[in-house]
C-alpha atoms as a PDB file:
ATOM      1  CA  UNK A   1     -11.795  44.710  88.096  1.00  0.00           C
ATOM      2  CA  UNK A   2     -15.326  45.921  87.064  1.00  0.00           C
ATOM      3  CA  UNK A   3     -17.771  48.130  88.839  1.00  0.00           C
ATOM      4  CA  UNK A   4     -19.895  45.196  89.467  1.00  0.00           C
ATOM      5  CA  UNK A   5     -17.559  42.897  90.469  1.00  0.00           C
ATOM      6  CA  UNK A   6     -16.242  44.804  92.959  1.00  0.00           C
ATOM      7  CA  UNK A   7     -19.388  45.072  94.314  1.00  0.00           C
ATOM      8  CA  UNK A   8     -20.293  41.182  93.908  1.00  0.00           C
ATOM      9  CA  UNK A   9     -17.303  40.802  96.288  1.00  0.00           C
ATOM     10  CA  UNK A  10     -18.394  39.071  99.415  1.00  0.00           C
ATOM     11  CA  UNK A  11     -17.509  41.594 102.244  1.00  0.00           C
ATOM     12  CA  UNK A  12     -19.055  44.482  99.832  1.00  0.00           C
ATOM     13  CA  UNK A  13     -22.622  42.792 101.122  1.00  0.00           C
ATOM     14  CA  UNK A  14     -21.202  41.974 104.573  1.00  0.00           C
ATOM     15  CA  UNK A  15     -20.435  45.569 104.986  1.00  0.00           C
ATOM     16  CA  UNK A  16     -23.280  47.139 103.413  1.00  0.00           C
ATOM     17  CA  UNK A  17     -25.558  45.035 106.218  1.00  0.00           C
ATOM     18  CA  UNK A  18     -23.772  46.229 109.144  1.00  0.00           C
ATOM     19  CA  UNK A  19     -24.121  49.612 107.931  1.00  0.00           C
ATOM     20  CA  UNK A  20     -27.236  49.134 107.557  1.00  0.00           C
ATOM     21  CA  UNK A  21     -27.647  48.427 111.217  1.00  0.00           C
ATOM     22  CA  UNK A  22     -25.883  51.276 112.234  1.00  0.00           C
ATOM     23  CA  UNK A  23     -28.167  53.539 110.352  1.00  0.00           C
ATOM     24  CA  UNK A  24     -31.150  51.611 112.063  1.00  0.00           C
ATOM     25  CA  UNK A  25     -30.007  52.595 115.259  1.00  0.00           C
ATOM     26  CA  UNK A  26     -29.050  56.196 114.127  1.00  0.00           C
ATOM     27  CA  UNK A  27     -32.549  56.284 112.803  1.00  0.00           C
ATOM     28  CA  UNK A  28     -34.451  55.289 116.204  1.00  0.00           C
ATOM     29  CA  UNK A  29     -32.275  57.759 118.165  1.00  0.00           C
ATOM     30  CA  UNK A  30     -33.600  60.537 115.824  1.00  0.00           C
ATOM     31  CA  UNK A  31     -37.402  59.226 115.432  1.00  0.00           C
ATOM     32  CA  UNK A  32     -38.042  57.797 119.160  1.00  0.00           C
ATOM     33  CA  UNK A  33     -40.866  59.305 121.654  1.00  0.00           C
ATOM     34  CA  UNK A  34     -39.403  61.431 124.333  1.00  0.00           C
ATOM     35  CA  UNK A  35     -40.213  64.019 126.844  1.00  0.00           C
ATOM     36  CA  UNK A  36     -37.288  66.746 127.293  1.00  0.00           C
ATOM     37  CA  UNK A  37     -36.938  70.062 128.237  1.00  0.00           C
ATOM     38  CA  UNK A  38     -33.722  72.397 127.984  1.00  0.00           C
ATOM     39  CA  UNK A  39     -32.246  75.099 128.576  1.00  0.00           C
ATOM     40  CA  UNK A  40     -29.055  77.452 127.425  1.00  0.00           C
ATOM     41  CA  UNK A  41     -27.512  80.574 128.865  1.00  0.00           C
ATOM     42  CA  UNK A  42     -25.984  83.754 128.249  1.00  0.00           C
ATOM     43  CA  UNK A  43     -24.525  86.420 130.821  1.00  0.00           C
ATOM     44  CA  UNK A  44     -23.139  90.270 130.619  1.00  0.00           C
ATOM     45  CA  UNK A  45     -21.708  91.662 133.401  1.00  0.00           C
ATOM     46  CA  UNK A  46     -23.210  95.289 133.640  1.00  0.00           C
ATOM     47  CA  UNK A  47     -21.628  96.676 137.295  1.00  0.00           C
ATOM     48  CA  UNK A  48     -19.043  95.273 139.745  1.00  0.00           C
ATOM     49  CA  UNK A  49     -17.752  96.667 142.424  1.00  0.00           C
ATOM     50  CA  UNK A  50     -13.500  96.611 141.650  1.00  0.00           C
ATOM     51  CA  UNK A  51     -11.129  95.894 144.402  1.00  0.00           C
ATOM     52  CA  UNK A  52      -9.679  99.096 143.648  1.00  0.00           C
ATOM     53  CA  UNK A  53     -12.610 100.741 144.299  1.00  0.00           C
ATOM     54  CA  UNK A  54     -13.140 102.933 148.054  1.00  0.00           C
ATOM     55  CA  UNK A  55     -16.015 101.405 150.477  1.00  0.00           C
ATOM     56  CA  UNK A  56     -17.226 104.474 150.609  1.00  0.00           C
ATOM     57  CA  UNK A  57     -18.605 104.006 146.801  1.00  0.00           C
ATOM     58  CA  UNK A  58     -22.090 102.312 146.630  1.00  0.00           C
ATOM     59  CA  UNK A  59     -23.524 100.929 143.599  1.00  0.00           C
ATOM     60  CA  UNK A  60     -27.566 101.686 143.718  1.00  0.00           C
ATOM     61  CA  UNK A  61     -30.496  99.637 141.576  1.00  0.00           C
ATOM     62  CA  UNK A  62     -33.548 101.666 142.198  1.00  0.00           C
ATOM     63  CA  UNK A  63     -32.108 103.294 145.239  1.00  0.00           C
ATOM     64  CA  UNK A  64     -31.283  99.879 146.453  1.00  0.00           C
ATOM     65  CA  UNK A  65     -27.455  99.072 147.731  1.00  0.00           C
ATOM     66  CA  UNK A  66     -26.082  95.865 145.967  1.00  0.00           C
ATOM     67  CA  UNK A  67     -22.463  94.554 145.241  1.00  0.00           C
ATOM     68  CA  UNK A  68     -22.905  93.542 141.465  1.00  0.00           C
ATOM     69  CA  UNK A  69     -25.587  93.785 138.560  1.00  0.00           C
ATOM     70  CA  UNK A  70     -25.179  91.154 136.307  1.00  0.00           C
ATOM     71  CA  UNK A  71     -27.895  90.762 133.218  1.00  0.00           C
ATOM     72  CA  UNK A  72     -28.651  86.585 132.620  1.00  0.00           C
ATOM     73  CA  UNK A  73     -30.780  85.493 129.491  1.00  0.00           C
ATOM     74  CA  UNK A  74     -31.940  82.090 129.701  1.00  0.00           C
ATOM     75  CA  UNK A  75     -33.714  80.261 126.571  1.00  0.00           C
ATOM     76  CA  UNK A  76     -36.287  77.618 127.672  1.00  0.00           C
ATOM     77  CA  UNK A  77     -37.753  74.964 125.558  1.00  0.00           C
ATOM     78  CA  UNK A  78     -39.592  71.860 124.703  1.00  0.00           C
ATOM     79  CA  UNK A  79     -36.583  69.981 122.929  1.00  0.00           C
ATOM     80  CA  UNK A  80     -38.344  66.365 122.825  1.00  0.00           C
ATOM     81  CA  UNK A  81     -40.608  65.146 120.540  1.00  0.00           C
ATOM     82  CA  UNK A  82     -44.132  65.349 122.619  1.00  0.00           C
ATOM     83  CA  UNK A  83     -46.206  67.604 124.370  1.00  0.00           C
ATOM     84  CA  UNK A  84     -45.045  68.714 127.605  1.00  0.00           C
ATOM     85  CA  UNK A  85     -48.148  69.916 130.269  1.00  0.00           C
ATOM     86  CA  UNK A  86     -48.000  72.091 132.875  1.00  0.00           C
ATOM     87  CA  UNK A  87     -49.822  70.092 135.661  1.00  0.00           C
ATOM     88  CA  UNK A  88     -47.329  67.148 135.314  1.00  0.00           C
ATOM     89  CA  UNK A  89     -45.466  69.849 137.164  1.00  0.00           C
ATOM     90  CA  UNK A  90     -44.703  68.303 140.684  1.00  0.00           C
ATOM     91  CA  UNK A  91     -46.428  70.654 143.336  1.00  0.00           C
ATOM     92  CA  UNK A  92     -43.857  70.230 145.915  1.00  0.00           C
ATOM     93  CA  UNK A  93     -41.039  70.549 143.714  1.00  0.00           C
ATOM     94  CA  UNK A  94     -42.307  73.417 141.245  1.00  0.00           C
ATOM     95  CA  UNK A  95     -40.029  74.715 138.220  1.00  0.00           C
ATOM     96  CA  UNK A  96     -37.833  77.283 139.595  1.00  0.00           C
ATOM     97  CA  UNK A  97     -34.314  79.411 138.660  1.00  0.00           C
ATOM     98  CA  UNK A  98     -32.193  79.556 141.693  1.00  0.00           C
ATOM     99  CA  UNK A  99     -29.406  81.479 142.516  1.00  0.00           C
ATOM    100  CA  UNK A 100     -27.341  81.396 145.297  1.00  0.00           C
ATOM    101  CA  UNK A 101     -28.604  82.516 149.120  1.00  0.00           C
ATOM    102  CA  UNK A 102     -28.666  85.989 149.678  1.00  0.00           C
ATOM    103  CA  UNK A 103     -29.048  86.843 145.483  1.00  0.00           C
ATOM    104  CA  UNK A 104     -31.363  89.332 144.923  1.00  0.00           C
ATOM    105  CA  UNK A 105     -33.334  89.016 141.888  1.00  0.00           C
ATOM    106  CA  UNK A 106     -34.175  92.975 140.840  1.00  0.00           C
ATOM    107  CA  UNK A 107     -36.100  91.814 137.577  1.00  0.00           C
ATOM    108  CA  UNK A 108     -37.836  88.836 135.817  1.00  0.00           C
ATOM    109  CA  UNK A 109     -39.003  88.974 132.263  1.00  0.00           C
ATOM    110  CA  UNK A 110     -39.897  86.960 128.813  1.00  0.00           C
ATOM    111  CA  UNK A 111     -38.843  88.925 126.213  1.00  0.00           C
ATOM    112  CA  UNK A 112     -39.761  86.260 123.455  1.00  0.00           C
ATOM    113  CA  UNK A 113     -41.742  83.581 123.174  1.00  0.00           C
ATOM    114  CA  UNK A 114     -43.173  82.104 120.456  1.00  0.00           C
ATOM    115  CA  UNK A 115     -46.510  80.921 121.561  1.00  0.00           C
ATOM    116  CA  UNK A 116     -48.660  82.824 124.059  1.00  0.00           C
ATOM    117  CA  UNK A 117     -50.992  80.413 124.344  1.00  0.00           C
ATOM    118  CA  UNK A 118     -48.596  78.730 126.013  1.00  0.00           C
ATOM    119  CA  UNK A 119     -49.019  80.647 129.113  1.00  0.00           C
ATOM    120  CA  UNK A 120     -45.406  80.658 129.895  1.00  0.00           C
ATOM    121  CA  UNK A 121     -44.461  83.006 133.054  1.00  0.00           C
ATOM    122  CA  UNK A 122     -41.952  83.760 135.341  1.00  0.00           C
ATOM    123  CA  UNK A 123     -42.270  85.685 138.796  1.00  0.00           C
ATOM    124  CA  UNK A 124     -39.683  86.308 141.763  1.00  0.00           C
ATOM    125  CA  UNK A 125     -40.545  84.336 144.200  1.00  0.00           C
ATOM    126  CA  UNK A 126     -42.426  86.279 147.424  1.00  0.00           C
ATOM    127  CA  UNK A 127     -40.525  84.635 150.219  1.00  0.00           C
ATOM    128  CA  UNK A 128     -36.758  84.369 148.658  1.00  0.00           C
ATOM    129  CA  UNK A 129     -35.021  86.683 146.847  1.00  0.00           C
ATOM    130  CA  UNK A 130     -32.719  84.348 145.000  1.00  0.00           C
ATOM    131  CA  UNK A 131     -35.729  82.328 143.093  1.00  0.00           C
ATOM    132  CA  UNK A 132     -37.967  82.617 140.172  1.00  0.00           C
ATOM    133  CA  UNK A 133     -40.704  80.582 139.727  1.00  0.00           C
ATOM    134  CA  UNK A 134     -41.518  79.280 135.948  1.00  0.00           C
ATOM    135  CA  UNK A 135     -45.017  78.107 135.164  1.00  0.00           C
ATOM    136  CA  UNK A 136     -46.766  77.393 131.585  1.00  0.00           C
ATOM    137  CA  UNK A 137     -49.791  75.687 130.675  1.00  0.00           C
ATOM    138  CA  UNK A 138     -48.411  73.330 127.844  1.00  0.00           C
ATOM    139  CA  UNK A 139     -45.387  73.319 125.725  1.00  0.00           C
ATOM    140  CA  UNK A 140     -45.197  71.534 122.392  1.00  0.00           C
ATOM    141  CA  UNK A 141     -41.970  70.262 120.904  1.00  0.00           C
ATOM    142  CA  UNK A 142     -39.639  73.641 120.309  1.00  0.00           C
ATOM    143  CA  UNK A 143     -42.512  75.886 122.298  1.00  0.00           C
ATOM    144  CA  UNK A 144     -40.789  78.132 124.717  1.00  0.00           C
ATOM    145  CA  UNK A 145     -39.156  81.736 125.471  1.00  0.00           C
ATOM    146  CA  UNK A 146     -36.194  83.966 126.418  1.00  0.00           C
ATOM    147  CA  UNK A 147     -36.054  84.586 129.783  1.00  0.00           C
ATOM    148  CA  UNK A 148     -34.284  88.042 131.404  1.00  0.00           C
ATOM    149  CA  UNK A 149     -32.975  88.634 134.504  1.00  0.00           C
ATOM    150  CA  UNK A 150     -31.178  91.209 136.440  1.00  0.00           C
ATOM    151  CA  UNK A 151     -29.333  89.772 139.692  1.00  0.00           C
ATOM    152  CA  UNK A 152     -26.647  90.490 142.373  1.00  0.00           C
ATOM    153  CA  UNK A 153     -25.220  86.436 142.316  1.00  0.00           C
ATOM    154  CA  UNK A 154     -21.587  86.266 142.093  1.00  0.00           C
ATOM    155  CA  UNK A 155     -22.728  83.297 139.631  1.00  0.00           C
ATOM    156  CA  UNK A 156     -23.511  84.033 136.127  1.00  0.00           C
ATOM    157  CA  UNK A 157     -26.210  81.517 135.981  1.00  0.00           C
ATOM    158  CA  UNK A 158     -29.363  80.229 137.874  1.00  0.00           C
ATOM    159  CA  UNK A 159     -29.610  76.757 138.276  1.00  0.00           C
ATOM    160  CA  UNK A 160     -33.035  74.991 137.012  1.00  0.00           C
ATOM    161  CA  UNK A 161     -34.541  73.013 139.570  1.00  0.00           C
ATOM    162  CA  UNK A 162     -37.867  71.174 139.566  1.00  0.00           C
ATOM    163  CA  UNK A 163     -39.831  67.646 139.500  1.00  0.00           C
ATOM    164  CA  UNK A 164     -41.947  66.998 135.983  1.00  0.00           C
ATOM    165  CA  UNK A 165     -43.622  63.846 135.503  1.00  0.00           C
ATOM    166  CA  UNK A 166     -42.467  61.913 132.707  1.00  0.00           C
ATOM    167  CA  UNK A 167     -39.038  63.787 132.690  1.00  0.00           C
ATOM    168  CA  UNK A 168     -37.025  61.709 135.459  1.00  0.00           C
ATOM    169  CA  UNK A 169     -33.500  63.284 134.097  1.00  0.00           C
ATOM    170  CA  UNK A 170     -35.088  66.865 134.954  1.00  0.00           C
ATOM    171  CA  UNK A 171     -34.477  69.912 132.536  1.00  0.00           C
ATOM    172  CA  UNK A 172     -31.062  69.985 130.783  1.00  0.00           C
ATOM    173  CA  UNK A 173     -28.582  72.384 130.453  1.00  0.00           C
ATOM    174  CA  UNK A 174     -27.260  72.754 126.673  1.00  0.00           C
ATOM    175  CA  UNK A 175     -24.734  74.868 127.839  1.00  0.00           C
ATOM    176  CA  UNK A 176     -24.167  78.438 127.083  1.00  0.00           C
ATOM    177  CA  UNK A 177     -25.909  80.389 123.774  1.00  0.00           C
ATOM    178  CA  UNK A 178     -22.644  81.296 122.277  1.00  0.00           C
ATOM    179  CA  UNK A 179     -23.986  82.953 119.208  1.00  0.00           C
ATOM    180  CA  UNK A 180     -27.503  83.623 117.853  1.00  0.00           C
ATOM    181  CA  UNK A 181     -26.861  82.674 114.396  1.00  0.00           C
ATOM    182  CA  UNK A 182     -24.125  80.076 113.047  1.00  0.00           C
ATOM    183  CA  UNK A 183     -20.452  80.080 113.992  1.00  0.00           C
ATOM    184  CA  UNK A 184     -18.454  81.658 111.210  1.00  0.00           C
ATOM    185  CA  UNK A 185     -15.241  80.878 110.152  1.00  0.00           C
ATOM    186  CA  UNK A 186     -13.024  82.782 108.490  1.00  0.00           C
ATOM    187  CA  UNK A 187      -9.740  82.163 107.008  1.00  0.00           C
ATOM    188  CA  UNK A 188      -7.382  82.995 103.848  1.00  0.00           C
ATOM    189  CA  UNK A 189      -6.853  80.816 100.723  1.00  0.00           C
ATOM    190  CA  UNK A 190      -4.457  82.797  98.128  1.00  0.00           C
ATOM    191  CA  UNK A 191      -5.192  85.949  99.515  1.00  0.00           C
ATOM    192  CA  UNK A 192      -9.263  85.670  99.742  1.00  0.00           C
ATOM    193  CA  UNK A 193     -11.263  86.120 102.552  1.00  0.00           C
ATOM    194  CA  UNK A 194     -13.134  83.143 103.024  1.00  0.00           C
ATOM    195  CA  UNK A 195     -16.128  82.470 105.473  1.00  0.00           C
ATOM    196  CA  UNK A 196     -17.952  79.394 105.948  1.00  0.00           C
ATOM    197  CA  UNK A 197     -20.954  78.666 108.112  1.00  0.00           C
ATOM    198  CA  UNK A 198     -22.618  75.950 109.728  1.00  0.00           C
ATOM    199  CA  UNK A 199     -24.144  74.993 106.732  1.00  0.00           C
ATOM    200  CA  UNK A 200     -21.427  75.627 104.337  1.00  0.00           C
ATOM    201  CA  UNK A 201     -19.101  73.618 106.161  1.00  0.00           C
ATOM    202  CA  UNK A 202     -21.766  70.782 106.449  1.00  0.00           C
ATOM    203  CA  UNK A 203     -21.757  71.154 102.847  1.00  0.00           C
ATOM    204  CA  UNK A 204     -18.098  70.597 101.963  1.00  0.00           C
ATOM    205  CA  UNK A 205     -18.172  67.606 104.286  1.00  0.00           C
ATOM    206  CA  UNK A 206     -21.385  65.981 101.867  1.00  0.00           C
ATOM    207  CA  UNK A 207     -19.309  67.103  98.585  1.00  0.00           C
ATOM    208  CA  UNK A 208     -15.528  65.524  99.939  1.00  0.00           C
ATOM    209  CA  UNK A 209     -18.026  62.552 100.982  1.00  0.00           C
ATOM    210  CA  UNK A 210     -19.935  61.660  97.750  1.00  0.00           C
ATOM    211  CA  UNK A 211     -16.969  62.645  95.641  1.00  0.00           C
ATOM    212  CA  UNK A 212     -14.714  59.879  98.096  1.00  0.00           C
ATOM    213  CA  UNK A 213     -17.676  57.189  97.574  1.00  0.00           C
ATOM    214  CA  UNK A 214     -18.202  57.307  93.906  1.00  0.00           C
ATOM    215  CA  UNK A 215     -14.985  57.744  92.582  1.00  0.00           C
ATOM    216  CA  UNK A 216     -13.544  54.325  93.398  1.00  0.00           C
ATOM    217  CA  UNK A 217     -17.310  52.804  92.578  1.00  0.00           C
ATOM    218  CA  UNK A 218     -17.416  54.480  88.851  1.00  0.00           C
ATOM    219  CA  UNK A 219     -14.053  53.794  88.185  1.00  0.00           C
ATOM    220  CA  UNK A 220     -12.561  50.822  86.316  1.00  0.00           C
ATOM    221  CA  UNK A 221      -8.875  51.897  86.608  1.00  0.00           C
ATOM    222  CA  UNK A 222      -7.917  52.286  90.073  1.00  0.00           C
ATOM    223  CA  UNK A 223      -6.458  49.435  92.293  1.00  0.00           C
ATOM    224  CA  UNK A 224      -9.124  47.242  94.448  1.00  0.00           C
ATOM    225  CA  UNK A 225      -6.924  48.611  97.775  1.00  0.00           C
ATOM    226  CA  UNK A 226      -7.184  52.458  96.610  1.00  0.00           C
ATOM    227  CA  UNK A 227     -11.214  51.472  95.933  1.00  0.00           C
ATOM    228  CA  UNK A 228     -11.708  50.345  99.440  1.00  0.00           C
ATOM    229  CA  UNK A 229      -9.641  53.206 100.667  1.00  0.00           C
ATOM    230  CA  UNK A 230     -11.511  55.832  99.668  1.00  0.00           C
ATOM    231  CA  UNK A 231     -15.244  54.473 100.132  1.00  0.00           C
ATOM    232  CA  UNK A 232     -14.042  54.258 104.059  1.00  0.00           C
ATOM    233  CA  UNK A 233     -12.545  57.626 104.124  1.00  0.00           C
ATOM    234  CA  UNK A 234     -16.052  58.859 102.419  1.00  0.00           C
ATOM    235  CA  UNK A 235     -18.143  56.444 104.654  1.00  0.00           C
ATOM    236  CA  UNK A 236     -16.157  58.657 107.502  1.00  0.00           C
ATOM    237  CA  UNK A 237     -17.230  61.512 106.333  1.00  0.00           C
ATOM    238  CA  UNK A 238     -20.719  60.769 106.093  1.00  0.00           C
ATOM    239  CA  UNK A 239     -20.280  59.426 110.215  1.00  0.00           C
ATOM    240  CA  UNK A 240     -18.965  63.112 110.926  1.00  0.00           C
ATOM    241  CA  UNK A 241     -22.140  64.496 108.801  1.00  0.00           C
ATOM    242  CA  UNK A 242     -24.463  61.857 111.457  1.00  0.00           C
ATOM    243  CA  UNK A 243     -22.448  63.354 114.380  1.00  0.00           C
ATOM    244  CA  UNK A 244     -22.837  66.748 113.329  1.00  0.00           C
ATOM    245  CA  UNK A 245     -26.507  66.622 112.871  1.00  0.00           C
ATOM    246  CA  UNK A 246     -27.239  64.911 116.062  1.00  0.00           C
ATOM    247  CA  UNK A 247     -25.377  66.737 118.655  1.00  0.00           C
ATOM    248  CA  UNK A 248     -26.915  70.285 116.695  1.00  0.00           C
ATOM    249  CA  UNK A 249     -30.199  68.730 117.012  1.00  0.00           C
ATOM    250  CA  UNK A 250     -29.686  68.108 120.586  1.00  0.00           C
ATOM    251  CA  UNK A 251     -28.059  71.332 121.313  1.00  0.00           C
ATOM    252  CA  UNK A 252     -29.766  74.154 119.195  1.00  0.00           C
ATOM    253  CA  UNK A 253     -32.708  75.612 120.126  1.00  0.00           C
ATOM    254  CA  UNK A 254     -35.634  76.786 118.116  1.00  0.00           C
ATOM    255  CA  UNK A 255     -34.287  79.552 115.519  1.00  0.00           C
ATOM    256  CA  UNK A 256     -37.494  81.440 116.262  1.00  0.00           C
ATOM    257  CA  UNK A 257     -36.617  82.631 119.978  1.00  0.00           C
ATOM    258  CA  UNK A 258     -33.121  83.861 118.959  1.00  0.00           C
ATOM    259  CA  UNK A 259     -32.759  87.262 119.144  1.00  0.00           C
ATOM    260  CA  UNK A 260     -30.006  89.466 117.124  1.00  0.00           C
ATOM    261  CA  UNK A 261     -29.358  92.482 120.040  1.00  0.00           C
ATOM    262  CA  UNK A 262     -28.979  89.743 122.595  1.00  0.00           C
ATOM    263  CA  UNK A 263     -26.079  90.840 124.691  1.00  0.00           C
ATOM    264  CA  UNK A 264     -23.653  87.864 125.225  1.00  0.00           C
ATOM    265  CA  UNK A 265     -20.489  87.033 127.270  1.00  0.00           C
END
């Protein structure tokens, strides 16, 4: 059978419409209107007190008494696709970091931020301890900053409360920043080193793909069953390269407020 008549073949069109649609609806997820902010979090532990440990030892912050120090940074930012303003900001339920009652919050800074126009701040609140209060004036898509903060919470992590109008899901936790630049892996092919990065790996994926897609298509030799065989198993590897790119795109924040001396747990 012939290149083109294996593609004349009736279910060749049938399929190529319904992937069609899929990649429609792919498209719209990517390219549709949306107001979203997130958030991701890292932790280091800096003092505990240890079970081990005599009452009689006190652990001082500034000749303060507390049980723990713990260090939280917290990466804030416009992840939708429109302009996010700071007096859609419900008054009665303002932006805030919580952490549990009785916390004491001993510091609040930005250490980054790419836009100080933006007006981005954060303050400990006046009448509790265990909140900070974030305000800004706008954010544009991927605006935002690195947030630091020195606490006694048995938690690792504030939780980010707050009304914003136009945002009824509120502001989402991506989880935690578990590296700053891509995930390497390593591992050993006939006694080399190798390493592959986000990118790299996203790479091999596209090459296994195209090479599984137009070998059966450019070939006159191989079997109709074989052909079909390998244009879904590259067809699947494009789908992983679609999943890949959309749950990065939802979970990676702007490469501009990562910071290489971040400490992270």
């Amino acid at each position: 059978m012939g290149t083109m008549d294996f593609i004349n073949q009736g279910w060749i069109g049938s399929f190529i419409g319904a992937l069609s649609i899929i990649f429609s609806i792919v498209f719209y997820k990517f390219t549709r209107v949306k107001n979203q902010l997130s958030y991701k979090t890292s932790f280091i532990r800096l003092i505990g007190k240890r079970k081990s440990l005599s009452d009689d030892v006190d652990i001082l912050y500034k000749g303060i008494s507390i049980p723990r120090l713990t260090k939280s940074h917290l990466v804030f930012w416009n992840s939708g696709t429109t302009t996010v303003n700071g007096i859609d900001i419900i008054k009665d339920d303002r932006i805030r970091l919580e952490f549990s009652e009785g916390t004491q919050i001993l510091r609040a800074n930005i250490i980054k931020e790419n836009r100080r126009i933006n007006k981005l701040s954060v303050q400990i609140d006046v009448d509790c301890s265990n909140i900070v209060n974030l305000n800004f004036d706008y954010l544009d898509p991927n605006d935002g900053a690195v947030i630091e903060l020195l606490h006694t919470d048995q938690k690792k992590y504030p939780l980010i409360k707050g009304t914003i109008k136009g945002i009824p899901k509120g502001i989402i936790d991506r989880g935690r920043i578990d590296d700053l630049n891509e995930k390497i892996t390593s591992f050993r092919v006939s006694g080399f080193n190798l390493t592959l990065n986000n990118s790299s790996r996203l790479g091999v994926i596209i090459f296994f793909g195209s090479v599984s897609i137009l070998a059966p298509v450019l070939s006159n030799e191989m079997a109709a069953p074989l052909k079909w065989f390998f244009i879904i198993l590259g067809l699947f590897y494009f789908f992983i390269i679609c999943a890949y790119i959309w749950i990065d795109r939802k979970s990676s924040y702007p490469k501009i407020l990562r910071i290489s001396d971040l400490d992270l747990e």
